[in-house]
N, C-alpha and C. Protein backbone atom coordinates (compact mmCIF):
# COMPACT_ATOMS: atom_id res chain seq x y z
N UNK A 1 42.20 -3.70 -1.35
CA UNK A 1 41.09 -2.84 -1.01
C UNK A 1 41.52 -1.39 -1.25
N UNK A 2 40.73 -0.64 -1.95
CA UNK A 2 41.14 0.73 -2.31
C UNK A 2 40.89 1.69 -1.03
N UNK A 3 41.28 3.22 -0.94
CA UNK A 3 41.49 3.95 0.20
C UNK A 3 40.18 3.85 0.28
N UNK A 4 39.18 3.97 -0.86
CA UNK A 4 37.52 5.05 -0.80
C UNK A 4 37.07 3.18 0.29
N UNK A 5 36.98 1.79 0.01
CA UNK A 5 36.53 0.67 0.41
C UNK A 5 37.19 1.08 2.00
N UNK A 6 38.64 0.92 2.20
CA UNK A 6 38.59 0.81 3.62
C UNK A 6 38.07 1.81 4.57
N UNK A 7 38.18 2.96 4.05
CA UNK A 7 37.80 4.36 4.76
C UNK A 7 35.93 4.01 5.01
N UNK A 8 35.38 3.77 3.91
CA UNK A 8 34.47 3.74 4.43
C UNK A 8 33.80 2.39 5.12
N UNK A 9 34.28 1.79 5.29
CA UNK A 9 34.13 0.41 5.78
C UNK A 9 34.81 0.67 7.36
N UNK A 10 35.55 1.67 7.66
CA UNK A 10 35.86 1.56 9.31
C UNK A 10 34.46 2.55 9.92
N UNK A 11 34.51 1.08 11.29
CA UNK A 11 33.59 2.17 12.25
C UNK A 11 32.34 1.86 11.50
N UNK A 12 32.04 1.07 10.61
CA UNK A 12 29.96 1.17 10.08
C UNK A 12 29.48 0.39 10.76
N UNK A 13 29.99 -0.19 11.82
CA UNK A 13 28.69 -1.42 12.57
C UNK A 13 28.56 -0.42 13.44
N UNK A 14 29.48 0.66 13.95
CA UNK A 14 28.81 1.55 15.38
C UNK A 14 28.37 2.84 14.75
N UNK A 15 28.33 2.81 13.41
CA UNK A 15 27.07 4.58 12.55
C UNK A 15 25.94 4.01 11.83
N UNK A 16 25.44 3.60 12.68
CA UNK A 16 24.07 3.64 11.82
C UNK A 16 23.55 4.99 10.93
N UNK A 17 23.06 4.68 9.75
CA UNK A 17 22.75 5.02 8.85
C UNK A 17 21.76 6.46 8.98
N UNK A 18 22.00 7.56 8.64
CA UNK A 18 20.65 8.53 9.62
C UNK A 18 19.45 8.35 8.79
N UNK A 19 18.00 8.72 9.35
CA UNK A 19 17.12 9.12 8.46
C UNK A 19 17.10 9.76 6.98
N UNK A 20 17.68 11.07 7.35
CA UNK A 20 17.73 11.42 6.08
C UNK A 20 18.25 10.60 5.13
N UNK A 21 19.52 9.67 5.49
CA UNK A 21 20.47 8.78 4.39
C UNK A 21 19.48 7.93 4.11
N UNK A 22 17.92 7.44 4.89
CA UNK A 22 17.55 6.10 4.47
C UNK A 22 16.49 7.00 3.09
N UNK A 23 16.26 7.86 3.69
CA UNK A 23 15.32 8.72 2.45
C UNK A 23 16.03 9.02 1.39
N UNK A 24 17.49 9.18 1.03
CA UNK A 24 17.88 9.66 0.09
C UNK A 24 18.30 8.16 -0.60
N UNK A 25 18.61 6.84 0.00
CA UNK A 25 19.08 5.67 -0.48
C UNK A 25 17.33 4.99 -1.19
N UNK A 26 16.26 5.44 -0.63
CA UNK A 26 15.23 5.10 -1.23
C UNK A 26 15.00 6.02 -2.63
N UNK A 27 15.39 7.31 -2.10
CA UNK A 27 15.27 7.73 -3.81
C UNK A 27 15.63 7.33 -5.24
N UNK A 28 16.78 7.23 -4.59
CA UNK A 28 18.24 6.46 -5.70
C UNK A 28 17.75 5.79 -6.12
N UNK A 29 16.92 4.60 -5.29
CA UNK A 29 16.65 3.09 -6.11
C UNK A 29 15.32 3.21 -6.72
N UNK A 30 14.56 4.08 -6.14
CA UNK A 30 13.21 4.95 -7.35
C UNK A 30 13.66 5.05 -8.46
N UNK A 31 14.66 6.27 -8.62
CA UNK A 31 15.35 6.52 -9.65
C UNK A 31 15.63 5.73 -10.69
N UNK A 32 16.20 4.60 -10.04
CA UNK A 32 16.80 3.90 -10.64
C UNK A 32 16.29 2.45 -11.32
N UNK A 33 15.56 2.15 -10.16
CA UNK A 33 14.50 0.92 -11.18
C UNK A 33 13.38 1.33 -11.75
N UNK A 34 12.97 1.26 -13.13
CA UNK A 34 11.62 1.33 -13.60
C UNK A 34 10.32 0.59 -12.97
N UNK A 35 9.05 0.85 -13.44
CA UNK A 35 7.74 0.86 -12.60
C UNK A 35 7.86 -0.88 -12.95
N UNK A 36 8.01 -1.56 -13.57
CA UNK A 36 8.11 -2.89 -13.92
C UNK A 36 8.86 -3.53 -13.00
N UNK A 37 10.27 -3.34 -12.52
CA UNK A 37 11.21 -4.18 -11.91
C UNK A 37 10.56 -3.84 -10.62
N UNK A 38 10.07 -2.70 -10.39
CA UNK A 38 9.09 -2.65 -8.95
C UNK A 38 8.74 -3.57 -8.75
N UNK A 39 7.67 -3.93 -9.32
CA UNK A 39 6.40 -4.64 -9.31
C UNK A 39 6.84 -5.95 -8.92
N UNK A 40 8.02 -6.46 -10.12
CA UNK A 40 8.28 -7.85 -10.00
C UNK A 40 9.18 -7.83 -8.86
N UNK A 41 9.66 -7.12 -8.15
CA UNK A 41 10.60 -6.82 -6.97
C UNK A 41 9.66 -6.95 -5.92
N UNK A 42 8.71 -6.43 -6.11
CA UNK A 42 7.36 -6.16 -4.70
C UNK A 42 6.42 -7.65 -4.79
N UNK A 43 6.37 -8.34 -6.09
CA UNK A 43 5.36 -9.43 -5.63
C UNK A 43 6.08 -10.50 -5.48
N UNK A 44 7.30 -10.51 -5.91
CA UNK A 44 8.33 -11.83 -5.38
C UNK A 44 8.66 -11.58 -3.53
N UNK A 45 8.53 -10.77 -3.21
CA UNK A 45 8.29 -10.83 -1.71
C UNK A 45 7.52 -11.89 -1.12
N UNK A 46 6.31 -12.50 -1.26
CA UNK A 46 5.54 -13.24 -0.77
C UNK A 46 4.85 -14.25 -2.07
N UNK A 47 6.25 -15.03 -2.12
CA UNK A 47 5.83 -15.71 -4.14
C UNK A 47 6.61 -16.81 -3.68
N UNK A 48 6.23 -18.22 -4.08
CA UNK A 48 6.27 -19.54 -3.89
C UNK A 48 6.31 -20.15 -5.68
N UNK A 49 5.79 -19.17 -6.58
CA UNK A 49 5.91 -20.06 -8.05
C UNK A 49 7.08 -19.80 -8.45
N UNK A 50 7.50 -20.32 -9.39
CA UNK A 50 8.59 -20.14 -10.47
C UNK A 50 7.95 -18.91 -11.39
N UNK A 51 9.47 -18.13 -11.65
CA UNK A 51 9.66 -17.28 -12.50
C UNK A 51 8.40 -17.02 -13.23
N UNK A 52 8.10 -17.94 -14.38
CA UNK A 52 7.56 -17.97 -15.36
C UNK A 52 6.26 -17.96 -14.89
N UNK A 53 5.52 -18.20 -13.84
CA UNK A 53 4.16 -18.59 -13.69
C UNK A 53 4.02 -17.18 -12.85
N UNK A 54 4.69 -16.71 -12.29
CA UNK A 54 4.98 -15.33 -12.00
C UNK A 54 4.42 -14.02 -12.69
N UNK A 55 5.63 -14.10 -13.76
CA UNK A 55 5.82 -13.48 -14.66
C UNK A 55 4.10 -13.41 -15.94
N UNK A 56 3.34 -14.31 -15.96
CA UNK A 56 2.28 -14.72 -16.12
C UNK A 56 1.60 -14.14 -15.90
N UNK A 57 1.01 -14.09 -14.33
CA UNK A 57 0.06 -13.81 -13.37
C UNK A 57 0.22 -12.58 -14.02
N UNK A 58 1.37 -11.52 -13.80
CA UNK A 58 1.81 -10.04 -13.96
C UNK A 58 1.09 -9.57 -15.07
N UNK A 59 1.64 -10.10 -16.13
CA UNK A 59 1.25 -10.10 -17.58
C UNK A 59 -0.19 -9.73 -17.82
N UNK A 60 -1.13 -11.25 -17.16
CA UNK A 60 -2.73 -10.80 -17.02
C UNK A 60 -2.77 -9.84 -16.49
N UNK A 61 -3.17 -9.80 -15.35
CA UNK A 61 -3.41 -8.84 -14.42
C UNK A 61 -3.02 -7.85 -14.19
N UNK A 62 -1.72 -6.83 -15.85
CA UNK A 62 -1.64 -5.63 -15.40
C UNK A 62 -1.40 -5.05 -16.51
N UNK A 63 -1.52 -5.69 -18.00
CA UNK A 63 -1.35 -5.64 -19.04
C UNK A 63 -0.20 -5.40 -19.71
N UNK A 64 0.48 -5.87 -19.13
CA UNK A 64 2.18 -5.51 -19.70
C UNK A 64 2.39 -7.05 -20.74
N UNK A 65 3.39 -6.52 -21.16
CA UNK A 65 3.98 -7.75 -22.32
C UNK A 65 4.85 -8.57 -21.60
N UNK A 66 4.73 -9.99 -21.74
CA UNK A 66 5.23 -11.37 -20.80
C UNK A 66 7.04 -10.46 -21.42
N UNK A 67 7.38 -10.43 -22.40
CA UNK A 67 8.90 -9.98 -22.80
C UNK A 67 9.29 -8.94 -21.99
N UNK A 68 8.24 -7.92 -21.74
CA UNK A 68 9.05 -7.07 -21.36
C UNK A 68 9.45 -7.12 -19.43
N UNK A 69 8.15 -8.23 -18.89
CA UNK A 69 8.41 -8.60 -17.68
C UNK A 69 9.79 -9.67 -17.79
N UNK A 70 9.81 -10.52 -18.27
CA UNK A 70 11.41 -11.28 -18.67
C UNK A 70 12.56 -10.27 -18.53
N UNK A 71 13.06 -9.39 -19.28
CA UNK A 71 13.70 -8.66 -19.20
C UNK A 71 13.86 -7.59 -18.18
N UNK A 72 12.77 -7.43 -17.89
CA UNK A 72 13.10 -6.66 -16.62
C UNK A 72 13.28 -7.33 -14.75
N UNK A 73 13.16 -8.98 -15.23
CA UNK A 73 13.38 -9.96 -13.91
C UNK A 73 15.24 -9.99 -14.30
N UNK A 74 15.15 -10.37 -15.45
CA UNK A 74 16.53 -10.55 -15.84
C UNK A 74 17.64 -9.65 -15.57
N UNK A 75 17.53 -8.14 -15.99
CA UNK A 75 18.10 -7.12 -15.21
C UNK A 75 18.08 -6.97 -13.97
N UNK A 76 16.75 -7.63 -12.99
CA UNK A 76 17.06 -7.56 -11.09
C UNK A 76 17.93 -9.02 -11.01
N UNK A 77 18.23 -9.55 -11.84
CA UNK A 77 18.51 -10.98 -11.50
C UNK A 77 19.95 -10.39 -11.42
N UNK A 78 20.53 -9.88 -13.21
CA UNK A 78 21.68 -9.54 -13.15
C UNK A 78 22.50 -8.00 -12.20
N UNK A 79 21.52 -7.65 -11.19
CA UNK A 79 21.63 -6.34 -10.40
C UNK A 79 22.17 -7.37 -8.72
N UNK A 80 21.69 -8.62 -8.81
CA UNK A 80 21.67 -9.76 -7.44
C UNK A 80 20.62 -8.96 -6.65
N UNK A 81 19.64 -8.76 -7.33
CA UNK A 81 18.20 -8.33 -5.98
C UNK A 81 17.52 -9.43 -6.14
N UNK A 82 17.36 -10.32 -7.16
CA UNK A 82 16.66 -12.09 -6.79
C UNK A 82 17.26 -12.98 -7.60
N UNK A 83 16.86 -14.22 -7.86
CA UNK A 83 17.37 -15.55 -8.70
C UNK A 83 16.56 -16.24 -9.09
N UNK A 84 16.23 -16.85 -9.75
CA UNK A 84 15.47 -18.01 -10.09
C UNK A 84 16.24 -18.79 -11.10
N UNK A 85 15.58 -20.30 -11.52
CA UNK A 85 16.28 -21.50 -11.80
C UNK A 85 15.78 -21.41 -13.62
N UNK A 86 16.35 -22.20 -13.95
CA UNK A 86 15.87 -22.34 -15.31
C UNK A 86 15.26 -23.33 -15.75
N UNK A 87 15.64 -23.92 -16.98
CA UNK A 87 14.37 -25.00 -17.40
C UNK A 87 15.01 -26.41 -16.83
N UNK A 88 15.98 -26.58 -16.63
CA UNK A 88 16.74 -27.87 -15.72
C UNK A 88 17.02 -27.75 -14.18
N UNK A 89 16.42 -26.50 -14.16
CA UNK A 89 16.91 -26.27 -12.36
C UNK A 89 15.50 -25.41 -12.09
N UNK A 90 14.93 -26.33 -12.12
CA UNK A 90 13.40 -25.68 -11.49
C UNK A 90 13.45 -25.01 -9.76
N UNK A 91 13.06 -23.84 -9.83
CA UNK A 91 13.04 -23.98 -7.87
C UNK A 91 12.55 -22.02 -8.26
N UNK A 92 11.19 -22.27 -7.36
CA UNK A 92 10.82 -20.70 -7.11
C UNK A 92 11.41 -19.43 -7.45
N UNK A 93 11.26 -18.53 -7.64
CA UNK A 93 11.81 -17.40 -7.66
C UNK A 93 11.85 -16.80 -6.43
N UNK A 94 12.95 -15.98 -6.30
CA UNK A 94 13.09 -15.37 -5.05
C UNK A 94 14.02 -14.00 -4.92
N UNK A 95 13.37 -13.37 -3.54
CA UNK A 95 14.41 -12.10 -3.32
C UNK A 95 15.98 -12.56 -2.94
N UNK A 96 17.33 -12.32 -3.45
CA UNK A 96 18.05 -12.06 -3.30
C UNK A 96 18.43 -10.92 -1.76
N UNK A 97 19.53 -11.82 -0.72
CA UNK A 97 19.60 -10.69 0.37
C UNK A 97 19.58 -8.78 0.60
N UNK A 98 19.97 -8.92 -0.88
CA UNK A 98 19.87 -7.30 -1.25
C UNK A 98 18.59 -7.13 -2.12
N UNK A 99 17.86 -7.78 -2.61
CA UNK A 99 16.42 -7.86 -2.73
C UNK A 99 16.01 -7.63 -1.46
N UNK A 100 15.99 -8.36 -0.85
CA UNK A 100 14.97 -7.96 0.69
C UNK A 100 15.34 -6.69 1.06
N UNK A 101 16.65 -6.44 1.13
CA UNK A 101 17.12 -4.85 1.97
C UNK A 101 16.06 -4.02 0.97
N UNK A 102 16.09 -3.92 -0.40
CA UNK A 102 15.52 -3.05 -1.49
C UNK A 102 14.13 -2.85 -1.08
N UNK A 103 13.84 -3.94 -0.77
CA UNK A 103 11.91 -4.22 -0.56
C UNK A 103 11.80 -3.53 0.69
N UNK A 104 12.42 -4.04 1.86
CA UNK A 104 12.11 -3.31 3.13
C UNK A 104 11.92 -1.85 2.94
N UNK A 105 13.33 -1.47 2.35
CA UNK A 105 13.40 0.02 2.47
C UNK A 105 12.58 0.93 1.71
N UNK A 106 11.66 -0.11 0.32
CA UNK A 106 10.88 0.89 -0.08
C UNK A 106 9.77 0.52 0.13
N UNK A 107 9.03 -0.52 1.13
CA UNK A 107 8.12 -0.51 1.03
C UNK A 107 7.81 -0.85 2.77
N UNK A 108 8.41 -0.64 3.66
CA UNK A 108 8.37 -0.90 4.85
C UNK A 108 9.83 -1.87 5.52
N UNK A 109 9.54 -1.68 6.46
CA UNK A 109 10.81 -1.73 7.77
C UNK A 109 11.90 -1.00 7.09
N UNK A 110 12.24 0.56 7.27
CA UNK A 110 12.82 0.91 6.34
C UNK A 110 13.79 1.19 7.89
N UNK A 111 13.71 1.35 8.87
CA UNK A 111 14.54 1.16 10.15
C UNK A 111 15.17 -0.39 10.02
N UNK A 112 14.57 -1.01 10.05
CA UNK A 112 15.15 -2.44 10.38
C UNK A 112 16.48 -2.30 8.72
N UNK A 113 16.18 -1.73 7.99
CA UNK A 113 16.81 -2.10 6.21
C UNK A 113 17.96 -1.57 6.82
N UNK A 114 18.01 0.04 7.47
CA UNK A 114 18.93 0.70 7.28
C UNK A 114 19.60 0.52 8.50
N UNK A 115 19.86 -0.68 9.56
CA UNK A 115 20.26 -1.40 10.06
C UNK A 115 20.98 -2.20 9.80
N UNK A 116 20.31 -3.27 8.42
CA UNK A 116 21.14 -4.21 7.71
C UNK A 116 22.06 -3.54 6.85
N UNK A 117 21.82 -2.49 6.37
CA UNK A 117 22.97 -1.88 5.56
C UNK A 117 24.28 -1.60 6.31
N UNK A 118 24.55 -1.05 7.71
CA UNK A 118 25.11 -1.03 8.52
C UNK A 118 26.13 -2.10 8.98
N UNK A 119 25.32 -3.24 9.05
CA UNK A 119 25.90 -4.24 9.71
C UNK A 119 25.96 -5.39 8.52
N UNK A 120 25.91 -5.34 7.26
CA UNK A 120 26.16 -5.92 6.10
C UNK A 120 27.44 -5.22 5.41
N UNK A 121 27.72 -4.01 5.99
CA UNK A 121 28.95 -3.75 5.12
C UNK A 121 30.05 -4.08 5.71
């Protein structure tokens, strides 16, 4: 474990995270994901289909290109904010535990998120 891992890893279950840090950790991930990985980040919250039937729905209903929604599940997939199965391992798509922290914090329980960040490290 390097100095910067242990140093900051002592003492985080008793500092919770301040306000301002949860506003500036929501920016970052603004920043940082495009309006697409949103979307597919925000409707896999309350999503029971597979990937693909997903990815579908999106497509109609918001006029984006089925490729460019693929690729941008694929980049949250390879980030571990969700998972889904492939063509031999069928099984829903879903948020990843740091998917949910992502979702809370930008779209509500952003107290409860910056809680789990706390007590997840």
């Amino acid at each position: 474990m390097s100095e910067w891992q242990s140093k900051s890893c002592e003492g985080s279950a008793s500092t919770p995270i301040s306000a301002d840090g949860v506003d500036g950790l929501r920016k970052l991930v603004l920043r940082t994901l495009n309006d697409n990985q949103l979307l597919v980040l925000k409707e896999l919250a309350n999503n029971d289909q597979s990937l693909t039937s997903l990815l579908h729905r999106l497509s109609r209903e918001n006029g984006i290109p089925l490729s460019t929604l693929k690729l941008n599940a694929r980049i949250l997939r390879e980030l571990g904010l969700i998972s889904y199965g492939s063509i031999r391992d069928r099984r829903p798509a879903r948020l990843e535990r740091l998917g949910v922290f992502v979702q809370r914090l930008l779209w509500g329980e952003s107290e409860r998120a910056s809680l789990e960040l706390v007590y997840q490290s």
